[in-house]
N, C-alpha and C. Protein backbone atom coordinates (compact mmCIF):
# COMPACT_ATOMS: atom_id res chain seq x y z
N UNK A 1 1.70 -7.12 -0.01
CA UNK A 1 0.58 -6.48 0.64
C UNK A 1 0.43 -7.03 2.05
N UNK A 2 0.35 -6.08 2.95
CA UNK A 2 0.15 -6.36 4.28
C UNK A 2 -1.76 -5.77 4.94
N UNK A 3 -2.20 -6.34 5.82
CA UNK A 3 -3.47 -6.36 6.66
C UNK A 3 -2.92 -5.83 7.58
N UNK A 4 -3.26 -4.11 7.97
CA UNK A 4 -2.80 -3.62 9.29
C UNK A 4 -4.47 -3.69 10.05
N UNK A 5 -4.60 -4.30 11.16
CA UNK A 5 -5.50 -3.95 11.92
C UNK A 5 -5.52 -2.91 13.09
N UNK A 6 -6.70 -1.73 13.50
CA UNK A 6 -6.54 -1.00 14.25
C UNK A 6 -7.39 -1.94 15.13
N UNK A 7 -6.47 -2.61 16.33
CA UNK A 7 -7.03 -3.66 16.74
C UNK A 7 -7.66 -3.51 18.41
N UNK A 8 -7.57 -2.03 18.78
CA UNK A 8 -7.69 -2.03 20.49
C UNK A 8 -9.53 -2.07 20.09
N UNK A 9 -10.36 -1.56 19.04
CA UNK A 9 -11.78 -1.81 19.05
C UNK A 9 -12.03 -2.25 18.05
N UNK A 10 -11.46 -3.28 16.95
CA UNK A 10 -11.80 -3.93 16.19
C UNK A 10 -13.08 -4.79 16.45
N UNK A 11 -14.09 -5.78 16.13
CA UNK A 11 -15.02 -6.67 16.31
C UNK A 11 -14.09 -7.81 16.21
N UNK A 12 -13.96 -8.90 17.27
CA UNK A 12 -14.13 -10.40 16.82
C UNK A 12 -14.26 -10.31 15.80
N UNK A 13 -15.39 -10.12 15.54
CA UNK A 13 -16.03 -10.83 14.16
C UNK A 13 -15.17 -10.54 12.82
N UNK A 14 -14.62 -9.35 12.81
CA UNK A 14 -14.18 -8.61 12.18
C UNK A 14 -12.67 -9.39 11.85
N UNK A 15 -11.67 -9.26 13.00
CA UNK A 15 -11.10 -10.01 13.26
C UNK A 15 -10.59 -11.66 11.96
N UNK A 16 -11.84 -12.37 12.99
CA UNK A 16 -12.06 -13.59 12.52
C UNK A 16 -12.09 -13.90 11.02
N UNK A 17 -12.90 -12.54 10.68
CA UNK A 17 -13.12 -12.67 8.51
C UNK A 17 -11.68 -12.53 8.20
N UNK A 18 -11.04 -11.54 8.42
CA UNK A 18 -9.81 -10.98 8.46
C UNK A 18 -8.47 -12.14 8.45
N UNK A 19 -8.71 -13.17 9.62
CA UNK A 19 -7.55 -14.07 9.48
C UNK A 19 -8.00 -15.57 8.39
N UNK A 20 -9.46 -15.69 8.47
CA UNK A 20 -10.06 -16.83 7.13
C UNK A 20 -8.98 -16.23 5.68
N UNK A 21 -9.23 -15.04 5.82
CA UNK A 21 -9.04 -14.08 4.18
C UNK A 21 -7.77 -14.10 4.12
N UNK A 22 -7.27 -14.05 5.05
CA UNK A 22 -5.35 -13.86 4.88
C UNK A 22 -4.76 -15.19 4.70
N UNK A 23 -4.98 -15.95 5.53
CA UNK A 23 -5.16 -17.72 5.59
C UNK A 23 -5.36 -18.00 3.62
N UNK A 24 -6.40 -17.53 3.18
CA UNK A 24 -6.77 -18.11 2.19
C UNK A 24 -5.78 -17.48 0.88
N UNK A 25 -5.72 -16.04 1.24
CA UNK A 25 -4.79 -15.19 0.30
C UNK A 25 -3.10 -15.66 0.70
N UNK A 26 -2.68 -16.12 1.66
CA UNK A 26 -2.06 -16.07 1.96
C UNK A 26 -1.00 -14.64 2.00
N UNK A 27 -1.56 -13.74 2.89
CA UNK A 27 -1.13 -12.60 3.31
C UNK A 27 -1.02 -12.23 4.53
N UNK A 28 -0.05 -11.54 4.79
CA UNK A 28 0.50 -10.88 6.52
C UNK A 28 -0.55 -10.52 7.17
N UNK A 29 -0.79 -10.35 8.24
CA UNK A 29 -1.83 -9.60 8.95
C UNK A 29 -0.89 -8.99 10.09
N UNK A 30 -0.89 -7.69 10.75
CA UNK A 30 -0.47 -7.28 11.74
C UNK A 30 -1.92 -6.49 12.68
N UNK A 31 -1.40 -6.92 13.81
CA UNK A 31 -2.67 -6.07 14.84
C UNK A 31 -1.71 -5.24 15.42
N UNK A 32 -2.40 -3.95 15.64
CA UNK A 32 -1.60 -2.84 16.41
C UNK A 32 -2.54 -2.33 17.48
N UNK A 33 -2.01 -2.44 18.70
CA UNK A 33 -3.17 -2.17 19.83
C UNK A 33 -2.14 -1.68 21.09
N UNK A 34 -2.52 -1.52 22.10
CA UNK A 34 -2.14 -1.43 23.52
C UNK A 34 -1.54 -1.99 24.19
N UNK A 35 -2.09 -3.39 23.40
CA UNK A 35 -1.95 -4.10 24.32
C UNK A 35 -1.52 -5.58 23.45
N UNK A 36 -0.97 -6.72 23.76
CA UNK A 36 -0.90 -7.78 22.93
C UNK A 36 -2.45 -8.33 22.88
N UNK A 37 -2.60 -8.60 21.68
CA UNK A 37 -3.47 -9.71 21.38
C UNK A 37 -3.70 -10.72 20.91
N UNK A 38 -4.33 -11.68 21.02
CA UNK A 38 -4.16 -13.36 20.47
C UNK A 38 -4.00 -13.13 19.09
N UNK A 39 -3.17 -14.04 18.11
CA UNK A 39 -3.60 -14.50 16.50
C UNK A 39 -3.26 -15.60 16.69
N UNK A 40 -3.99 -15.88 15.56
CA UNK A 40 -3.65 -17.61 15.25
C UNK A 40 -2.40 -18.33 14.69
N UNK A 41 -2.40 -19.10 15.16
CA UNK A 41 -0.60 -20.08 15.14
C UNK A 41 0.19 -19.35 13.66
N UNK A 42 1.23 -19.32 13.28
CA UNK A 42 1.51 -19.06 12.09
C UNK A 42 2.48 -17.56 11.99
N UNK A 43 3.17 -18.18 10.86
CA UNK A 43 3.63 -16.83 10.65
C UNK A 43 3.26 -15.95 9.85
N UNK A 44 1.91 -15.91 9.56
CA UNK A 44 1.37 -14.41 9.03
C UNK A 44 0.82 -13.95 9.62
N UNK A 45 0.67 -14.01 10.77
CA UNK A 45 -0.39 -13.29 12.11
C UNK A 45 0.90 -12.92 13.03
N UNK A 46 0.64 -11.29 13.27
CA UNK A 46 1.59 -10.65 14.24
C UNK A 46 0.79 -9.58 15.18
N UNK A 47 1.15 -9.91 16.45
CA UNK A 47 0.68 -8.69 16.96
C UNK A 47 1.76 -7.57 17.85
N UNK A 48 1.58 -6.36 17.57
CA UNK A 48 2.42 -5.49 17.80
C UNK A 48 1.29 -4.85 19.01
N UNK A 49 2.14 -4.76 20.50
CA UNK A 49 1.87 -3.78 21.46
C UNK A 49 2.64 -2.69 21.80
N UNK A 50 1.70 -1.98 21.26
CA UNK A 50 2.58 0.03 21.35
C UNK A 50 2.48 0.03 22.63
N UNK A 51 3.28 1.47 23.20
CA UNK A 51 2.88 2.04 24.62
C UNK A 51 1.63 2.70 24.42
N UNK A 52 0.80 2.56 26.07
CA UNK A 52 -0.22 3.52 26.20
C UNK A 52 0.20 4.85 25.58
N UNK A 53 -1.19 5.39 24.90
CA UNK A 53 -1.27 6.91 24.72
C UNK A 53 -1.66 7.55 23.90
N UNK A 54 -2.28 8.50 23.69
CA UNK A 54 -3.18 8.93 22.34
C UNK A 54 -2.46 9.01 20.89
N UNK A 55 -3.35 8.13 20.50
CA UNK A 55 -3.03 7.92 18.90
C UNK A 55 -1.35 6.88 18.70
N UNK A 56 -1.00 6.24 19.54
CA UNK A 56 0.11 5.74 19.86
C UNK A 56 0.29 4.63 18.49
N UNK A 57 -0.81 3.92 18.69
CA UNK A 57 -1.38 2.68 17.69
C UNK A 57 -1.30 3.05 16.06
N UNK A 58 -1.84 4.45 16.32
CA UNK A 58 -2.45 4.94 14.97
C UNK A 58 -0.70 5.24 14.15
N UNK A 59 -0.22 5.96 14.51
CA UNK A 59 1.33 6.31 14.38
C UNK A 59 2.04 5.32 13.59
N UNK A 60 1.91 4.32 14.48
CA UNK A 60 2.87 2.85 14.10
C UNK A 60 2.29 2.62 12.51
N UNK A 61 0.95 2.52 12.91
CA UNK A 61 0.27 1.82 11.47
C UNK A 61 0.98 3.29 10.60
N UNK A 62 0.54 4.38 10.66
CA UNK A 62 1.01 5.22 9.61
C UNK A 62 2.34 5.37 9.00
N UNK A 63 3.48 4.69 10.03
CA UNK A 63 4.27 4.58 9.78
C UNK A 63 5.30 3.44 9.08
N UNK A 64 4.53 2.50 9.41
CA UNK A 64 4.83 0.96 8.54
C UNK A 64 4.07 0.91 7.75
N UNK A 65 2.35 1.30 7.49
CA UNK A 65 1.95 1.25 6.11
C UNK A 65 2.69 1.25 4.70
N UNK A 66 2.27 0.69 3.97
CA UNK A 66 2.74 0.96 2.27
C UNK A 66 1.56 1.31 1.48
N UNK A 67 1.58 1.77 0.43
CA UNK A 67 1.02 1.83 -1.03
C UNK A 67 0.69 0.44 -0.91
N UNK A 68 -0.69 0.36 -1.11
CA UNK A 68 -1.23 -0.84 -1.54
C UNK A 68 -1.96 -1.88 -0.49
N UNK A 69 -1.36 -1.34 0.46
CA UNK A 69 -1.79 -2.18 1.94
C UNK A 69 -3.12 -1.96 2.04
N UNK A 70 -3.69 -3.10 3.00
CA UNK A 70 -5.22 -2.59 3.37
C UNK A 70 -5.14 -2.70 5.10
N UNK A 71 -6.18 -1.21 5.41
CA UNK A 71 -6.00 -1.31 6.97
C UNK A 71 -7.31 -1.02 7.70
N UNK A 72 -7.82 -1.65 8.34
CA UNK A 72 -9.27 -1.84 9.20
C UNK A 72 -9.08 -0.85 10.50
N UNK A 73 -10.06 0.26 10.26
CA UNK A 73 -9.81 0.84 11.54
C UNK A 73 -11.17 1.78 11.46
N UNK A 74 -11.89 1.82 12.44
CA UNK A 74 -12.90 3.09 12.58
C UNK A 74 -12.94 4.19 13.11
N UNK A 75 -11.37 4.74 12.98
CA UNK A 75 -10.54 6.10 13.26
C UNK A 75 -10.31 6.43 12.64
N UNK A 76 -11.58 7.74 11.72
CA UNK A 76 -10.99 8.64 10.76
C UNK A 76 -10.35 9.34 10.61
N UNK A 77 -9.85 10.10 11.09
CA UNK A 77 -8.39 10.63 11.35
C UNK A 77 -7.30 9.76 10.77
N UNK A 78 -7.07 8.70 11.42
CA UNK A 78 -6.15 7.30 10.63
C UNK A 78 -6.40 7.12 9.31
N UNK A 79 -7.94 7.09 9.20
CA UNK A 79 -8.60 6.40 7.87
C UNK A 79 -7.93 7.63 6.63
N UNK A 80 -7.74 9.07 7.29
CA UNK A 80 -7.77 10.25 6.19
C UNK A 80 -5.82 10.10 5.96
N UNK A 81 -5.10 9.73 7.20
CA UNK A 81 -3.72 9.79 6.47
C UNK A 81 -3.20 8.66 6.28
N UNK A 82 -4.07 7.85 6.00
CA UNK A 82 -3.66 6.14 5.26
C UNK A 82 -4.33 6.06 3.81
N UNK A 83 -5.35 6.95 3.31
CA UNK A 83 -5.86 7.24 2.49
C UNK A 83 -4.76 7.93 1.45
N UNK A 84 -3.94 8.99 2.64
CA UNK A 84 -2.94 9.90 1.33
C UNK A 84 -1.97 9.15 1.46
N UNK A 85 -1.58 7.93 1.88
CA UNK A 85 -0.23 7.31 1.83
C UNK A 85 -1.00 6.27 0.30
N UNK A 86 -2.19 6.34 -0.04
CA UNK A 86 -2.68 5.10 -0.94
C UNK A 86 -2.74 3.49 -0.52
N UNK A 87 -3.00 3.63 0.95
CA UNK A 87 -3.85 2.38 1.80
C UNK A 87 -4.98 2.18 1.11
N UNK A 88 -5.58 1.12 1.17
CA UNK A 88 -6.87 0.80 1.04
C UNK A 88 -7.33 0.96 2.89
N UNK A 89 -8.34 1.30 3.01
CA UNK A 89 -8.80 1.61 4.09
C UNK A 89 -10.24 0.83 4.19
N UNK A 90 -10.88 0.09 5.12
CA UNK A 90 -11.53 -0.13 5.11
C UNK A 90 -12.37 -0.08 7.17
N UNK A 91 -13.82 0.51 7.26
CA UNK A 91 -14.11 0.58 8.67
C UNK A 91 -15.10 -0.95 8.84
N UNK A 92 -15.22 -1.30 10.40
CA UNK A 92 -15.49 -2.73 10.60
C UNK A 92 -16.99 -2.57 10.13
N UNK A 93 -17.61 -1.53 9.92
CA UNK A 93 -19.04 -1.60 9.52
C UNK A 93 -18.72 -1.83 8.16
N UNK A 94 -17.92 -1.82 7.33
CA UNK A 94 -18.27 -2.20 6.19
C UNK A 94 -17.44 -1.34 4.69
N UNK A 95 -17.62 0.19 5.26
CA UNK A 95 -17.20 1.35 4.13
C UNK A 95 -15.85 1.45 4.27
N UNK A 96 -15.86 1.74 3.09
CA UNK A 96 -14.31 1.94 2.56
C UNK A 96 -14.54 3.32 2.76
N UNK A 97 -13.39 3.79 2.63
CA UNK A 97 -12.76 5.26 2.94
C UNK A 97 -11.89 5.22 1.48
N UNK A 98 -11.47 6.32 0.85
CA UNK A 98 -11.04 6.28 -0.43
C UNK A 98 -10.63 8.01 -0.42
N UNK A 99 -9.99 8.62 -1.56
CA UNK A 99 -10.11 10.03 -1.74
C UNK A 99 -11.40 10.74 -2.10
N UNK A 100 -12.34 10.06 -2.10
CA UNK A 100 -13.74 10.99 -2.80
C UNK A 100 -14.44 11.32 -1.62
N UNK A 101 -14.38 9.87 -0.03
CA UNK A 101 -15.32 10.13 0.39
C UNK A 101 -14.55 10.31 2.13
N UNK A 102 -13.37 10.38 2.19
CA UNK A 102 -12.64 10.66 3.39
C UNK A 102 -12.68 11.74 3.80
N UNK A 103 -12.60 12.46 3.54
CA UNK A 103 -12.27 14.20 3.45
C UNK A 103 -13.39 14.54 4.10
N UNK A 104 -14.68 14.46 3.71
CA UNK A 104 -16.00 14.77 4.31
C UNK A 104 -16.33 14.08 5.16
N UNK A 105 -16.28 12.87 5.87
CA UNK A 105 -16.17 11.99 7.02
C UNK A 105 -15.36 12.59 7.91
N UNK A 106 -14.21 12.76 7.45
CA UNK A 106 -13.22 13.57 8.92
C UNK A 106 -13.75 14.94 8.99
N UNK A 107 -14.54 15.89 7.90
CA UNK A 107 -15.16 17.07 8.55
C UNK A 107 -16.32 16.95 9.11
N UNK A 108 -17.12 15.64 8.97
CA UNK A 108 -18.11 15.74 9.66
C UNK A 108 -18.09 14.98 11.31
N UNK A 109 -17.04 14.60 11.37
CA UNK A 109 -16.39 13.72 12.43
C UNK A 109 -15.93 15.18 13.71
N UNK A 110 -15.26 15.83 13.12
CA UNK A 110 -14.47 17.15 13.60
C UNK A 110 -15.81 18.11 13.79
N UNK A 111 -16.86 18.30 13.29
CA UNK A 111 -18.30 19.05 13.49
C UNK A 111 -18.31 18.20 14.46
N UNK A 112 -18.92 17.22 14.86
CA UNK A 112 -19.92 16.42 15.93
C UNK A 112 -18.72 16.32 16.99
N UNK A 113 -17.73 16.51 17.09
CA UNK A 113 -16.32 16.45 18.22
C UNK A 113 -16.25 18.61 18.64
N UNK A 114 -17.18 19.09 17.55
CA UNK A 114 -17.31 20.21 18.14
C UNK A 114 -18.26 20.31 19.24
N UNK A 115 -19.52 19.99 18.38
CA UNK A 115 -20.62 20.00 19.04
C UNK A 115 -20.60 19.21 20.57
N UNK A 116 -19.76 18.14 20.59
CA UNK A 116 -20.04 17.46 22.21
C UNK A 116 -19.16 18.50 22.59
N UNK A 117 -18.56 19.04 22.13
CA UNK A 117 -17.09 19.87 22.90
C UNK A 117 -17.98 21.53 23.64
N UNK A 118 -19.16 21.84 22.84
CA UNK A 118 -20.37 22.29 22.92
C UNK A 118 -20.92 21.75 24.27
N UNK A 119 -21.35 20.87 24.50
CA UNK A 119 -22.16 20.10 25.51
C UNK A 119 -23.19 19.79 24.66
N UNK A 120 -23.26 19.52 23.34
CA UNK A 120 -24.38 18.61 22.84
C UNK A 120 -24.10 17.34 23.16
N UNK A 121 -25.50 16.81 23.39
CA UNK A 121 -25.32 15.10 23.72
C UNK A 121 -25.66 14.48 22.52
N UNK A 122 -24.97 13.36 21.79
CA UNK A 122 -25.32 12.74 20.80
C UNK A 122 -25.32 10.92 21.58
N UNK A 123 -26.09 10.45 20.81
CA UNK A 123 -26.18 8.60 21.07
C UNK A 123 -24.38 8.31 20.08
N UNK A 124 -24.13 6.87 21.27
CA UNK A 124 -22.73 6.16 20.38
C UNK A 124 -23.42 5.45 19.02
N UNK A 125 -22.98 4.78 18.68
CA UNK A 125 -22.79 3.92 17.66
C UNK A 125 -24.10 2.50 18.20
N UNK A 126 -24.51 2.63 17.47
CA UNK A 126 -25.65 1.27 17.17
C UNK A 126 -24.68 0.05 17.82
N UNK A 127 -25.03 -1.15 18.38
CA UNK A 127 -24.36 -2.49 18.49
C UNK A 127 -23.65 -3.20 17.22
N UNK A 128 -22.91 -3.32 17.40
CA UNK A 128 -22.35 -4.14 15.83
C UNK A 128 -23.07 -5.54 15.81
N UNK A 129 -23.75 -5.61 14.56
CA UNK A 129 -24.43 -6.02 14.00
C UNK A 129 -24.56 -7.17 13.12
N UNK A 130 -25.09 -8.43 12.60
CA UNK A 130 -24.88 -8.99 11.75
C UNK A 130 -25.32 -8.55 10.45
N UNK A 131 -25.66 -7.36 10.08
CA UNK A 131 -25.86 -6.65 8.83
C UNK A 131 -24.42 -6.06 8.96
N UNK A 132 -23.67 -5.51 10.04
CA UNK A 132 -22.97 -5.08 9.69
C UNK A 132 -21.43 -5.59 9.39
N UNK A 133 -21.67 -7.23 9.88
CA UNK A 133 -20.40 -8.27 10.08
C UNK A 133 -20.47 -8.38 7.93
N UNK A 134 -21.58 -8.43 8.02
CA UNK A 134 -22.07 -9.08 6.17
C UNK A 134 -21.34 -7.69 5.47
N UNK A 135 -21.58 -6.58 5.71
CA UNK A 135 -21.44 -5.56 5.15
C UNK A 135 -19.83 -5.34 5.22
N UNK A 136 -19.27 -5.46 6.35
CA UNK A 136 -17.95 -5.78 6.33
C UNK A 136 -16.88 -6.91 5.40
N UNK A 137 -17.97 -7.72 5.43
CA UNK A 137 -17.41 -9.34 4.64
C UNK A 137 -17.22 -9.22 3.02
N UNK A 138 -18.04 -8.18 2.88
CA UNK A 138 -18.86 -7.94 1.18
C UNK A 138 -17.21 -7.36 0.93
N UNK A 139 -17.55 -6.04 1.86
CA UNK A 139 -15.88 -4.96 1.28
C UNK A 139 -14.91 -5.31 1.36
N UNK A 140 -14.93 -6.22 2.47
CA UNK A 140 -13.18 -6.97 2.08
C UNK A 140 -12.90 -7.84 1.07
N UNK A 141 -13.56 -8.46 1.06
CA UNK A 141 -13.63 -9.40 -0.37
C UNK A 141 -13.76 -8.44 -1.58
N UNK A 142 -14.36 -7.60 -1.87
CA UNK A 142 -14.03 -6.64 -3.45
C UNK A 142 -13.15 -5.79 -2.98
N UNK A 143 -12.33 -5.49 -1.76
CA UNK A 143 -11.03 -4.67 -2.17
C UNK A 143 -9.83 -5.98 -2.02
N UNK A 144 -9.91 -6.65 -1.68
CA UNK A 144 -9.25 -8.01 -1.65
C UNK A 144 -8.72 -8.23 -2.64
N UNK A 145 -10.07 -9.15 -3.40
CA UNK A 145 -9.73 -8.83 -5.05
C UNK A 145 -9.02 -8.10 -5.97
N UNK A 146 -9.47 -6.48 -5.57
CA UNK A 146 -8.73 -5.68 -6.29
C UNK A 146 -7.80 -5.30 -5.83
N UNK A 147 -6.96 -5.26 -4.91
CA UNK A 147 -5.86 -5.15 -4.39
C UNK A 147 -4.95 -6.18 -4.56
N UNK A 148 -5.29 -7.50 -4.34
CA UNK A 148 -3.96 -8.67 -4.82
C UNK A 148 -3.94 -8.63 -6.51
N UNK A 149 -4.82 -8.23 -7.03
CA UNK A 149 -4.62 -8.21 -8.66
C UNK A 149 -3.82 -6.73 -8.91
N UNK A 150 -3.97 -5.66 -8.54
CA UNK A 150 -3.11 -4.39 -8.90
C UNK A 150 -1.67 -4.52 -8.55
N UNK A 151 -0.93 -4.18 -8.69
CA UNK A 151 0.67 -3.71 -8.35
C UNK A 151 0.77 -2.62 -7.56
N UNK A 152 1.52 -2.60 -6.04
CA UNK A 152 1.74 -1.64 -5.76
C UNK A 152 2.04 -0.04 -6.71
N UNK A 153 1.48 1.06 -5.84
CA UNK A 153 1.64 1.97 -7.05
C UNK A 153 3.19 2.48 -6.88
């Protein structure tokens, strides 16, 4: 089992739980971004810099993913075809993405990408949060769990 991070807007914080948990599981972590980014000493921390360009990042991860992997990213689009590869998916606020509840996130994602496309104005995203660092901490740890105990499928 590998930790893909979608790492160009990941949280620190996020981050940080992320390499404690791998450290402790002793599991891979890869960051996929733009650009290189720091990990910590060791060889289970890798960071991979794609070329600039839309969805460049996202690709790589879809393409080195496995069955069974878990991957942090708050790009549903990513989140919906790492879902049908049987990723565990998880976003830095906290929710897992799964087959029950992906499908309707990327249509309601694709509505509100209409609507600005509209000229509706909507507010971004709240500040990331320490409800939402906790809420993050909770889900990795119970798909954690259940992921180093299952067998790839």
């Amino acid at each position: 089992m590998k930790i893909w991070i979608d790492a160009d807007a990941a949280p620190r914080e996020v981050k940080e739980l992320i390499f404690k948990a791998a450290t402790r599981l002793n599991l891979p972590v890869v960051l996929v971004a733009n650009q290189s980014m720091w990990v910590p000493p060791g060889s289970l921390f890798t960071s991979i810099a794609v070329p600039e360009g839309a969805n460049v990042a996202d690709k790589y991860i879809v393409d080195h993913a496995e069955p069974g992997d878990l991957a942090i990213t708050a790009d549903i689009p990513l989140a919906a075809q790492l879902v049908d590869k049987q990723v565990y998916v998880i976003d830095p606020r906290g929710e897992q993405y799964d087959d029950h509840n992906v499908k309707g996130r990327l249509a309601a994602r694709d509505l509100f990408d209409a609507a600005r496309g509209a000229g509706m104005e909507f507010s971004g995203p709240a500040p990331y949060s320490p409800k939402d660092r906790g809420a993050f901490a909770s889900t990795l740890d119970r798909v954690l769990t259940k992921a180093t105990k299952v067998k790839k499928p």
